[in-house]
N, C-alpha and C. Protein backbone atom coordinates (compact mmCIF):
# COMPACT_ATOMS: atom_id res chain seq x y z
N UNK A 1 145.55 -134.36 -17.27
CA UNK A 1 145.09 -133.79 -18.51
C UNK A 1 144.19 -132.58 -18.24
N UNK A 2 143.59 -132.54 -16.73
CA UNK A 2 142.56 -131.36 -17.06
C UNK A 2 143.12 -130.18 -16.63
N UNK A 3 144.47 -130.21 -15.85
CA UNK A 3 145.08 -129.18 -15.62
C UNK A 3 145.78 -128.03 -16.61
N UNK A 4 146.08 -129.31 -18.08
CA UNK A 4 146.83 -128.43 -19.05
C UNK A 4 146.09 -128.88 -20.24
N UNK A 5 145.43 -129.55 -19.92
CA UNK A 5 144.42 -129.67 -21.75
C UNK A 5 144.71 -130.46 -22.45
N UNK A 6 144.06 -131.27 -23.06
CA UNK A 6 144.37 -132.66 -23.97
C UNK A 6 145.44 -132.20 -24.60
N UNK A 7 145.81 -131.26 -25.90
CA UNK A 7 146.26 -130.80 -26.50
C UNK A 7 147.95 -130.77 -26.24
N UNK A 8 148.26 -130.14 -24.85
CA UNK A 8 149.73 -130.14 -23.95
C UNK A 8 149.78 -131.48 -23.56
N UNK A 9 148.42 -131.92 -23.24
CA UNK A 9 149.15 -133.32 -22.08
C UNK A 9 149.68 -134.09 -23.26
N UNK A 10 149.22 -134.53 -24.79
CA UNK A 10 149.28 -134.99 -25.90
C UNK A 10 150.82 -134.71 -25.95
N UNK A 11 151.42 -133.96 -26.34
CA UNK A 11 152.91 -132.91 -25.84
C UNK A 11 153.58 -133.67 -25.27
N UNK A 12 152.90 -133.82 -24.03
CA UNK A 12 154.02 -133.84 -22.94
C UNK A 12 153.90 -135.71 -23.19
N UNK A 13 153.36 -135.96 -23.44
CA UNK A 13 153.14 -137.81 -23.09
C UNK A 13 153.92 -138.75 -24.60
N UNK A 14 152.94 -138.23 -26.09
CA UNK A 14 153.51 -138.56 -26.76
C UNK A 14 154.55 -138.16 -27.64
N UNK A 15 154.77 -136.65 -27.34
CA UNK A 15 155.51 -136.31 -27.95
C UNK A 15 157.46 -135.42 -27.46
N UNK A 16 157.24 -136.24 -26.32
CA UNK A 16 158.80 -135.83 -25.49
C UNK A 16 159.04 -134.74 -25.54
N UNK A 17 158.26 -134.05 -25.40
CA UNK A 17 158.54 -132.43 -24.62
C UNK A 17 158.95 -132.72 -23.81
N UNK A 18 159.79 -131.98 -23.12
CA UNK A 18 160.12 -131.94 -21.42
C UNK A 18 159.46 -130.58 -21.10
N UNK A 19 159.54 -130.03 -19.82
CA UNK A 19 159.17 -129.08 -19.24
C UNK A 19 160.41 -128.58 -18.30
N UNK A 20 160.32 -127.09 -18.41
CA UNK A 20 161.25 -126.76 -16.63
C UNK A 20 160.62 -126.43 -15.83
N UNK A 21 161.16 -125.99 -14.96
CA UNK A 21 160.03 -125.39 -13.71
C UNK A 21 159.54 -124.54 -14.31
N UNK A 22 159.79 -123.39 -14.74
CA UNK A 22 158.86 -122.30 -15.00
C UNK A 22 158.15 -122.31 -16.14
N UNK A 23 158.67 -123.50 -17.05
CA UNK A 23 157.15 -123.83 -18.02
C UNK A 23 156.15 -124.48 -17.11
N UNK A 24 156.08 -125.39 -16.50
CA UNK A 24 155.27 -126.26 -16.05
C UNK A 24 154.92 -124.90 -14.64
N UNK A 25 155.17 -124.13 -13.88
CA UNK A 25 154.58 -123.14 -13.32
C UNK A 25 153.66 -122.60 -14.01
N UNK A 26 154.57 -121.89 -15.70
CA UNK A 26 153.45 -121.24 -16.14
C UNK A 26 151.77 -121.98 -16.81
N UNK A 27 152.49 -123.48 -17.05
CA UNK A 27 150.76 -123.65 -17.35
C UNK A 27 149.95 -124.16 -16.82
N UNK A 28 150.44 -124.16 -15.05
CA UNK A 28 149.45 -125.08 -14.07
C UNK A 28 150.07 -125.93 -13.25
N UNK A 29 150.87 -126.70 -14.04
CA UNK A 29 151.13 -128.01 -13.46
C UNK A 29 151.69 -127.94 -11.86
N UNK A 30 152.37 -127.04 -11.74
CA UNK A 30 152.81 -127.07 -10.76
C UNK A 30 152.39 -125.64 -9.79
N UNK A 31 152.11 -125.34 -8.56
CA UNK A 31 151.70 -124.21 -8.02
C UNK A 31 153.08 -123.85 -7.26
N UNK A 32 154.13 -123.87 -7.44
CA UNK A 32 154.80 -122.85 -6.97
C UNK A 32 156.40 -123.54 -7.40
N UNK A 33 157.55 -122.33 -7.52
CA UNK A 33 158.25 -123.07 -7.84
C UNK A 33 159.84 -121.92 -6.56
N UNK A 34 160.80 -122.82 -6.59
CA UNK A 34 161.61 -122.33 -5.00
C UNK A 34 162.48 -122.76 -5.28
N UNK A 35 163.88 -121.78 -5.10
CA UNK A 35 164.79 -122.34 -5.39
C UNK A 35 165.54 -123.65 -4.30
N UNK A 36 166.11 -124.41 -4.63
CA UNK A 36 166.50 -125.21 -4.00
C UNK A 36 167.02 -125.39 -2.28
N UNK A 37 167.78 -123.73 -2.31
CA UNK A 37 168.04 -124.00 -1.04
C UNK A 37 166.99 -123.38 0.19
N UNK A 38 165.81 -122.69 -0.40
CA UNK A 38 164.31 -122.77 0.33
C UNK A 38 163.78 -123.87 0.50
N UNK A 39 163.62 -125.18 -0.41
CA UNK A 39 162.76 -126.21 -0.61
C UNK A 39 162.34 -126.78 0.56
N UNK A 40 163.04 -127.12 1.27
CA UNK A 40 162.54 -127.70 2.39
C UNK A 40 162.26 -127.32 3.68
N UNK A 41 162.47 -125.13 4.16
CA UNK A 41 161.96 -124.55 4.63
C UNK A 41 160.79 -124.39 4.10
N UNK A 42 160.07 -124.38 2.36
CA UNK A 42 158.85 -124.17 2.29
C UNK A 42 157.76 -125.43 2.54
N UNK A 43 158.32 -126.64 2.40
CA UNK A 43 157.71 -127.73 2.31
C UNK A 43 157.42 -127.72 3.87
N UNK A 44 157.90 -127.42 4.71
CA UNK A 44 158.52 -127.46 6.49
C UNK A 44 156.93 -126.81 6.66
N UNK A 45 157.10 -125.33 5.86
CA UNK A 45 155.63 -124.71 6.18
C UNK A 45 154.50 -125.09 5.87
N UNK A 46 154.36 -125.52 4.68
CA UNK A 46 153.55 -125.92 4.27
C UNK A 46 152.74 -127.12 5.15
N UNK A 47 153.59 -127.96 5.30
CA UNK A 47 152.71 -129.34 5.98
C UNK A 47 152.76 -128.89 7.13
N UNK A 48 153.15 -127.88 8.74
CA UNK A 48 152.83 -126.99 9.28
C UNK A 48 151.27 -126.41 9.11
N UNK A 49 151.11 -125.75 8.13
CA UNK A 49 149.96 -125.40 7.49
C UNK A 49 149.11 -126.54 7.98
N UNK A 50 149.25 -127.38 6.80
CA UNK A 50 148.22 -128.58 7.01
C UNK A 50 147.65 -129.37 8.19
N UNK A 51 149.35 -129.10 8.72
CA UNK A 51 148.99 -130.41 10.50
C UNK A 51 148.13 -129.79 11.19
N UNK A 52 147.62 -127.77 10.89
CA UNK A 52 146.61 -126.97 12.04
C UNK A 52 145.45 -126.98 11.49
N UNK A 53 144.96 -127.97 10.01
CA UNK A 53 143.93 -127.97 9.82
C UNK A 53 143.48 -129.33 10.49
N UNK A 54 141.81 -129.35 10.29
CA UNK A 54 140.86 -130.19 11.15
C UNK A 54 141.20 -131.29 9.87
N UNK A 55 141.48 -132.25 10.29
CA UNK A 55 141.56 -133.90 9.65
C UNK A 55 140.10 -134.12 8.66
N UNK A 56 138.78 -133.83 9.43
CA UNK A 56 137.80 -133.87 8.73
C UNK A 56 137.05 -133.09 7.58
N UNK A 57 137.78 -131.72 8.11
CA UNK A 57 137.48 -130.71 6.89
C UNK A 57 138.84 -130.66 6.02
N UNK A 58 139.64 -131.26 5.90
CA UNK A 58 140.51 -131.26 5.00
C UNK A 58 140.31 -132.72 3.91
N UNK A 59 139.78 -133.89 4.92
CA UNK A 59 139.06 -134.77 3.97
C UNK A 59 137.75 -134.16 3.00
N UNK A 60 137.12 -133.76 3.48
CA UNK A 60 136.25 -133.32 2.80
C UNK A 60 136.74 -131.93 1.34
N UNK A 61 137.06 -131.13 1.89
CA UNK A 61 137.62 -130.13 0.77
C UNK A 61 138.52 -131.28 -0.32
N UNK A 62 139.71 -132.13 -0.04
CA UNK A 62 140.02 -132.74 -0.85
C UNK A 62 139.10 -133.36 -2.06
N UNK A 63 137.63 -134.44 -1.21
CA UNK A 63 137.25 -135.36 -1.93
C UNK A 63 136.03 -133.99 -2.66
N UNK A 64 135.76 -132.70 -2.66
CA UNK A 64 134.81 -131.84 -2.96
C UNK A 64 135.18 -131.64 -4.35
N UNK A 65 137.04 -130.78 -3.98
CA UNK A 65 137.72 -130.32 -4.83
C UNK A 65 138.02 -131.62 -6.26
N UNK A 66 138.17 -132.80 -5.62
CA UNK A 66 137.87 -133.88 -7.15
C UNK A 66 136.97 -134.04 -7.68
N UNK A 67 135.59 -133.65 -7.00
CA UNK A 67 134.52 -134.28 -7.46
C UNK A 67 134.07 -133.51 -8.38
N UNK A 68 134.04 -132.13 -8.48
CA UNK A 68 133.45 -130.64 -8.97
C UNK A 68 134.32 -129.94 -10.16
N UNK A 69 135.28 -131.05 -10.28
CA UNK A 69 136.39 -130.82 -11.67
C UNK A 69 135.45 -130.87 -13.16
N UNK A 70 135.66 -129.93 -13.88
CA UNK A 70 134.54 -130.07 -14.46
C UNK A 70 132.95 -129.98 -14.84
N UNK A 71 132.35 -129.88 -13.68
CA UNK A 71 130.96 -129.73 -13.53
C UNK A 71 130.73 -128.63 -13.61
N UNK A 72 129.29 -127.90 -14.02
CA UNK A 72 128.93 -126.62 -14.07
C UNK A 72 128.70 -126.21 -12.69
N UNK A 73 129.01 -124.80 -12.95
CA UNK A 73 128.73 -124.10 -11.47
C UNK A 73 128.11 -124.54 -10.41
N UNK A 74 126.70 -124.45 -10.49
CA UNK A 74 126.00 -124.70 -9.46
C UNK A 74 125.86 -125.91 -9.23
N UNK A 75 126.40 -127.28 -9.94
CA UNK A 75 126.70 -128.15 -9.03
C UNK A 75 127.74 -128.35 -8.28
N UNK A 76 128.52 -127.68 -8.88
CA UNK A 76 130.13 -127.91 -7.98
C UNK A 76 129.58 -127.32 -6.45
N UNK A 77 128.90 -125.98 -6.38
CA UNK A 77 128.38 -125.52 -5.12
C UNK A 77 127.53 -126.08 -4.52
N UNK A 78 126.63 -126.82 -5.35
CA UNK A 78 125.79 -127.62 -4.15
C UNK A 78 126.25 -128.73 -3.43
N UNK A 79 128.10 -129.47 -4.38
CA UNK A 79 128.32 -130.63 -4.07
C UNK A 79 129.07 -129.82 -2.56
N UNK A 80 129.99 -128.48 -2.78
CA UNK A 80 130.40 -127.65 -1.58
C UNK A 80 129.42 -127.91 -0.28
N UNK A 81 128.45 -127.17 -0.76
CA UNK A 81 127.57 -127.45 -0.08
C UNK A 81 127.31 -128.34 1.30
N UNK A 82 127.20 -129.61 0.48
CA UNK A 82 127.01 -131.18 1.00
C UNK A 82 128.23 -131.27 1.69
N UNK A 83 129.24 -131.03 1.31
CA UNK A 83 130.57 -130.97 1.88
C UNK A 83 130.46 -130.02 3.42
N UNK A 84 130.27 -128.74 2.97
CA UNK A 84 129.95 -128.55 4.80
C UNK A 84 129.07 -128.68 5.38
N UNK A 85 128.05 -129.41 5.23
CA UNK A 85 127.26 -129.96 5.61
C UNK A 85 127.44 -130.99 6.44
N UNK A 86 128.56 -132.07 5.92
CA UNK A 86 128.50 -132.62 7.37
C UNK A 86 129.45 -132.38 8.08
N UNK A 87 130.11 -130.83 8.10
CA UNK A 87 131.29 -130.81 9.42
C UNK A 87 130.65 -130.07 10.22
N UNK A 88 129.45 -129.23 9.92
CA UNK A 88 128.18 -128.41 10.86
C UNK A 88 128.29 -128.70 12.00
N UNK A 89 127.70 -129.86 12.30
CA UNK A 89 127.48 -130.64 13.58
C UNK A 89 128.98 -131.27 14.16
N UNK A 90 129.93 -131.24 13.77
CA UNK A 90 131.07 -131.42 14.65
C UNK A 90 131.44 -130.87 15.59
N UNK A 91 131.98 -131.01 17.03
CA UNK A 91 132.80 -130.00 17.81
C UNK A 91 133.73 -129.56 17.69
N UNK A 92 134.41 -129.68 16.53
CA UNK A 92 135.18 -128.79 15.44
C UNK A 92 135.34 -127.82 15.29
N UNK A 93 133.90 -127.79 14.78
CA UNK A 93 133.40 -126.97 14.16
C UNK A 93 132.12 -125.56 15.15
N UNK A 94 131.86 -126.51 15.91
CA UNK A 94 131.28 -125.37 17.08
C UNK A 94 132.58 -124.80 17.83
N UNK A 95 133.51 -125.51 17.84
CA UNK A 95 134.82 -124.85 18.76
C UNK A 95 135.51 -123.65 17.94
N UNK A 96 135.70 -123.70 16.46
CA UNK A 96 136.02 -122.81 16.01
C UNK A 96 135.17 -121.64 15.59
N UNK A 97 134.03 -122.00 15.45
CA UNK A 97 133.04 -121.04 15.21
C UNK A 97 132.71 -119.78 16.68
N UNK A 98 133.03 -120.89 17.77
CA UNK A 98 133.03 -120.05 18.86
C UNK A 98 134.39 -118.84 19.13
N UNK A 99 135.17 -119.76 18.74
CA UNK A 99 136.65 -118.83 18.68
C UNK A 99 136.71 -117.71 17.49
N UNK A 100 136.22 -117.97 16.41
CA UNK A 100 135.71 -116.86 15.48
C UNK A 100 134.66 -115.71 16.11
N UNK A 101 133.67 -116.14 16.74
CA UNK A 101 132.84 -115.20 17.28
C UNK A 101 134.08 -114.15 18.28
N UNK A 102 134.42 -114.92 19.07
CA UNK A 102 135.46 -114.00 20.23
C UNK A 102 136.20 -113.35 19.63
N UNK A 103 136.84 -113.49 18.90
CA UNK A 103 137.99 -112.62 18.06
C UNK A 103 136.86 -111.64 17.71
N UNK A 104 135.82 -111.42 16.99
CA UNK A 104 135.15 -110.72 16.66
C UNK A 104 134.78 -109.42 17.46
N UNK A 105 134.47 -110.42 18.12
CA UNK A 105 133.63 -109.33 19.44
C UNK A 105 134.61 -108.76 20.46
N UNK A 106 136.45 -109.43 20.28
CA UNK A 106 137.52 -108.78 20.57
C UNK A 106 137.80 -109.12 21.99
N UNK A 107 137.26 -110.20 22.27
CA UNK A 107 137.07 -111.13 23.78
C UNK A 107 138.38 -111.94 23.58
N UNK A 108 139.11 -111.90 22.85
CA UNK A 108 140.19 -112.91 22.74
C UNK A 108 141.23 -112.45 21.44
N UNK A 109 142.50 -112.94 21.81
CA UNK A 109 143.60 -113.09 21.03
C UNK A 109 143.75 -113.94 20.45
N UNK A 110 143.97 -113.59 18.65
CA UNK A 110 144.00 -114.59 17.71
C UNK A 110 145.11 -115.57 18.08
N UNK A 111 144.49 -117.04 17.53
CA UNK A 111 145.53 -118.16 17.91
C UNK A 111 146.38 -118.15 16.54
């Protein structure tokens, strides 16, 4: 409901609308839409994507991104906040921060 608003979800639940892809693209519901015979080269990338993120900062952004639905600004950022807060102290997080510095300073080739 908070993606498309009481009003649509009302629509879509009690009142048998259907949707196609490119309605439900255009009002949120869905973030991307591919034709069929891409689908599973994009899905391929996608979780690709995901498998090179850190397990712990992807828990965290998940449980941030539910929590801050709704809330005014500056709490959603302080709940951010709290969120990197505890991947700081990981070797994670010093490993990539170090590999960010090198690229910087041009000591190394991006991975």
């Amino acid at each position: 409901m908070q993606l498309v608003g009481l009003g649509r979800a009302r629509d879509l639940v009690l009142g048998g609308y259907e949707l196609d892809a490119a309605d439900a693209h255009r009002i949120g519901l869905v973030s991307d839409v591919v034709a069929h015979n891409v689908l599973h080269d994009r899905v391929r990338a996608r979780l690709a994507l995901i498998a090179r993120r850190n397990p712990d900062a992807y828990a965290v952004a998940k449980r941030v991104l539910g929590a801050v639905g709704g809330l005014p600004l500056t709490t959603g950022q302080a709940i951010e906040t709290l969120g990197q807060s505890l991947l700081v102290g990981t070797d994670e997080f010093a490993d990539r921060l170090a590999r960010a510095r090198e690229r910087r300073s041009g000591g190394a080739e991006q991975a």
